[in-house]
C-alpha atoms as a PDB file:
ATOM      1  CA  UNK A   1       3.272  -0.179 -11.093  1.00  0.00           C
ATOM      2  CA  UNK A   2       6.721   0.797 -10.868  1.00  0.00           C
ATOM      3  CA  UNK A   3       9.614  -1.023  -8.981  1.00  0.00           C
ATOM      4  CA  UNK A   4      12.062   0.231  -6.947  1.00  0.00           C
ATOM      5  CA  UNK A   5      15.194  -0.804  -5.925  1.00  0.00           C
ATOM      6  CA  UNK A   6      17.539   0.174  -2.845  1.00  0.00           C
ATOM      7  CA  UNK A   7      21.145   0.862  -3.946  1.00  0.00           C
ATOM      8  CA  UNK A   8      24.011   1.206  -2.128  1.00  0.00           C
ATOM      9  CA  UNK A   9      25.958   5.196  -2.913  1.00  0.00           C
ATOM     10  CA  UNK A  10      29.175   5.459  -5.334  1.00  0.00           C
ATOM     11  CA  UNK A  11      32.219   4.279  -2.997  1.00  0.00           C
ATOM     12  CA  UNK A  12      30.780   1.312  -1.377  1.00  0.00           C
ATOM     13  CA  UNK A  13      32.999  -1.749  -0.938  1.00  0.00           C
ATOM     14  CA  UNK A  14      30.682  -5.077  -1.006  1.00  0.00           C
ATOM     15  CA  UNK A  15      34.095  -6.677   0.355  1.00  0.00           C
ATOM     16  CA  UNK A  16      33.505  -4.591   3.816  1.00  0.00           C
ATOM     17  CA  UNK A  17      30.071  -6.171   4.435  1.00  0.00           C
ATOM     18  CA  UNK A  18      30.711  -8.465   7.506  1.00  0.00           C
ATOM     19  CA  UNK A  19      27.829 -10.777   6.184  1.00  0.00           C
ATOM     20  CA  UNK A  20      26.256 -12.748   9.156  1.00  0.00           C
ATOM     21  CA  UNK A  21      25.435 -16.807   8.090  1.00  0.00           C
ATOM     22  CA  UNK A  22      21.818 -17.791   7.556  1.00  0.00           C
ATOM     23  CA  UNK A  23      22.032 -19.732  11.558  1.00  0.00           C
ATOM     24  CA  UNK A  24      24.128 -17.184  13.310  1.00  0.00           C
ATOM     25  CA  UNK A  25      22.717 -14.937  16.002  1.00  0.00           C
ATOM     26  CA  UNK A  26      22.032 -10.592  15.306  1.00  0.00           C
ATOM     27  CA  UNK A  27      25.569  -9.037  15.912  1.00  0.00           C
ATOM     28  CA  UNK A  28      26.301  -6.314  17.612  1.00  0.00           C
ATOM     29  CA  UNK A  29      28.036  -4.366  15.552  1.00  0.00           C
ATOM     30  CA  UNK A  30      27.347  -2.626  11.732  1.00  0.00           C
ATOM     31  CA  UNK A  31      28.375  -5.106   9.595  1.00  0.00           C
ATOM     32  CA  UNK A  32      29.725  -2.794   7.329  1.00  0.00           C
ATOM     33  CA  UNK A  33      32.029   0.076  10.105  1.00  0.00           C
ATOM     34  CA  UNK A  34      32.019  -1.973  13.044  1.00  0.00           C
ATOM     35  CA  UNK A  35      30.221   0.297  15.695  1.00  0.00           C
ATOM     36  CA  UNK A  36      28.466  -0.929  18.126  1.00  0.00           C
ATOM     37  CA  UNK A  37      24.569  -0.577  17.402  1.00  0.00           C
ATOM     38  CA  UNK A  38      22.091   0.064  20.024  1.00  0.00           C
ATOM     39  CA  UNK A  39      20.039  -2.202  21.502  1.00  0.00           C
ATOM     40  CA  UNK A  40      16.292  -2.881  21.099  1.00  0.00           C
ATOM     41  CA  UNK A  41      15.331  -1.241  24.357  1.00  0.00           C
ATOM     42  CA  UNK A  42      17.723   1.887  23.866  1.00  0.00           C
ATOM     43  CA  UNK A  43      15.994   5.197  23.661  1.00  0.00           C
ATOM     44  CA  UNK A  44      18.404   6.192  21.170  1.00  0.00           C
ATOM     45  CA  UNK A  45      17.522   2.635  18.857  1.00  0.00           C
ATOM     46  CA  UNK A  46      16.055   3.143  15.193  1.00  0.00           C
ATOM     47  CA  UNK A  47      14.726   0.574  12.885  1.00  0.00           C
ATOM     48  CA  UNK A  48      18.304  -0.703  11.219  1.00  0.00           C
ATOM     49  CA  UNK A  49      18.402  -1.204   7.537  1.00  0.00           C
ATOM     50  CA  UNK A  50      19.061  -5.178   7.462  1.00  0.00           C
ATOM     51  CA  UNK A  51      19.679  -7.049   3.967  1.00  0.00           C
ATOM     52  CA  UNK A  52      20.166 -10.526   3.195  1.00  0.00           C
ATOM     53  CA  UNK A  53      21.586 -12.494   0.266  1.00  0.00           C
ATOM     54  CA  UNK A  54      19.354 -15.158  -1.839  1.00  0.00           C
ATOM     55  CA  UNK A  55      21.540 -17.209   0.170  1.00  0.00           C
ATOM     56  CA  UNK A  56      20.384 -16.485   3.668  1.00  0.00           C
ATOM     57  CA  UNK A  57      23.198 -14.502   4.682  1.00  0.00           C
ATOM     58  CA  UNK A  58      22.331 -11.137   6.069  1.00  0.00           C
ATOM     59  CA  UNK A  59      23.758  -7.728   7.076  1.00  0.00           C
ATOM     60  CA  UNK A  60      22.576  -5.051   9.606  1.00  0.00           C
ATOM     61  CA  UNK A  61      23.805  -1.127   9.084  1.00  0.00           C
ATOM     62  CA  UNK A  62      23.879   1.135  11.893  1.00  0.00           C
ATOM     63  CA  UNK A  63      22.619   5.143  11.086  1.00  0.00           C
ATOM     64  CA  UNK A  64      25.686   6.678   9.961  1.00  0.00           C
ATOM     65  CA  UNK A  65      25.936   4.110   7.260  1.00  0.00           C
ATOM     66  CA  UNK A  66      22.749   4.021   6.152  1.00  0.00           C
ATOM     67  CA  UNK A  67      23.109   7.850   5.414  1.00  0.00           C
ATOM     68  CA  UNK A  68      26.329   7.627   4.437  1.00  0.00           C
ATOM     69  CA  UNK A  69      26.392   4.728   1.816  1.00  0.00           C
ATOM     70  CA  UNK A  70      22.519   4.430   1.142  1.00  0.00           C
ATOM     71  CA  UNK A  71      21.168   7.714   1.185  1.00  0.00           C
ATOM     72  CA  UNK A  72      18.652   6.902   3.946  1.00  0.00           C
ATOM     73  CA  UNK A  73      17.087   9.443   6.310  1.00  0.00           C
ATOM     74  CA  UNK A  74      16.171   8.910   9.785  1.00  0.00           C
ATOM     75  CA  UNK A  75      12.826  10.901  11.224  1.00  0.00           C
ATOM     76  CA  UNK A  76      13.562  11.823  14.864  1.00  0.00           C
ATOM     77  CA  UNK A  77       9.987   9.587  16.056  1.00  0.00           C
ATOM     78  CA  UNK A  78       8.857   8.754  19.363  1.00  0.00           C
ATOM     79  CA  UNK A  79       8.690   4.790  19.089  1.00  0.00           C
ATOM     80  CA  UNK A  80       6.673   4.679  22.055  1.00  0.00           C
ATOM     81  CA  UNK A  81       9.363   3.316  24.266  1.00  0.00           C
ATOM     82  CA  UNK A  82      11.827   4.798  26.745  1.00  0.00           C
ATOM     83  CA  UNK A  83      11.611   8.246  28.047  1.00  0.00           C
ATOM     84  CA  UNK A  84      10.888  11.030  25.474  1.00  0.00           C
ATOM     85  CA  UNK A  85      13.208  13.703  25.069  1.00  0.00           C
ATOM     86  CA  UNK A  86      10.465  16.295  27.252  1.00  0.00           C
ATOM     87  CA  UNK A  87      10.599  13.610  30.235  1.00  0.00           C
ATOM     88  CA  UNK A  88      14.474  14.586  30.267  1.00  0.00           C
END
């Protein structure tokens, strides 16, 4: 069996990473840029790429930077939730 691990891309800063404490509440915001991420019941919201230290300590990316910085594709899905883009 062969393991795999998730890297971040050439160019990211560890420093950014607005790490969240083991206790502390789900931000809003991409720990890493700072935009706001959607919320759970948002037809636009996509399983976020969360990461957490041995510590406890975690981190939540929004889309852009898990493209940007990990190389990570989203699949347009229907999640089962909200209205689909043919309801619109």
């Amino acid at each position: 069996m062969t393991q795999h691990y998730l890297q971040p891309l050439p160019g990211w800063d560890w420093a950014k990473v607005n790490w969240g404490g083991p206790d502390d509440p789900r931000a809003e915001n991409c720990y890493y840029c700072g935009v706001k991420l959607p919320d759970i019941d948002d037809p636009r919201y996509e399983i976020p790429l969360i990461i957490w230290t041995k510590a406890g300590h975690c981190a939540e990316f929004c889309i852009a930077c898990q493209a940007q910085w990990w190389g990570l594709e989203v699949a347009s899905v229907d999640r089962g939730f909200g209205p689909s883009d043919a309801d619109a």
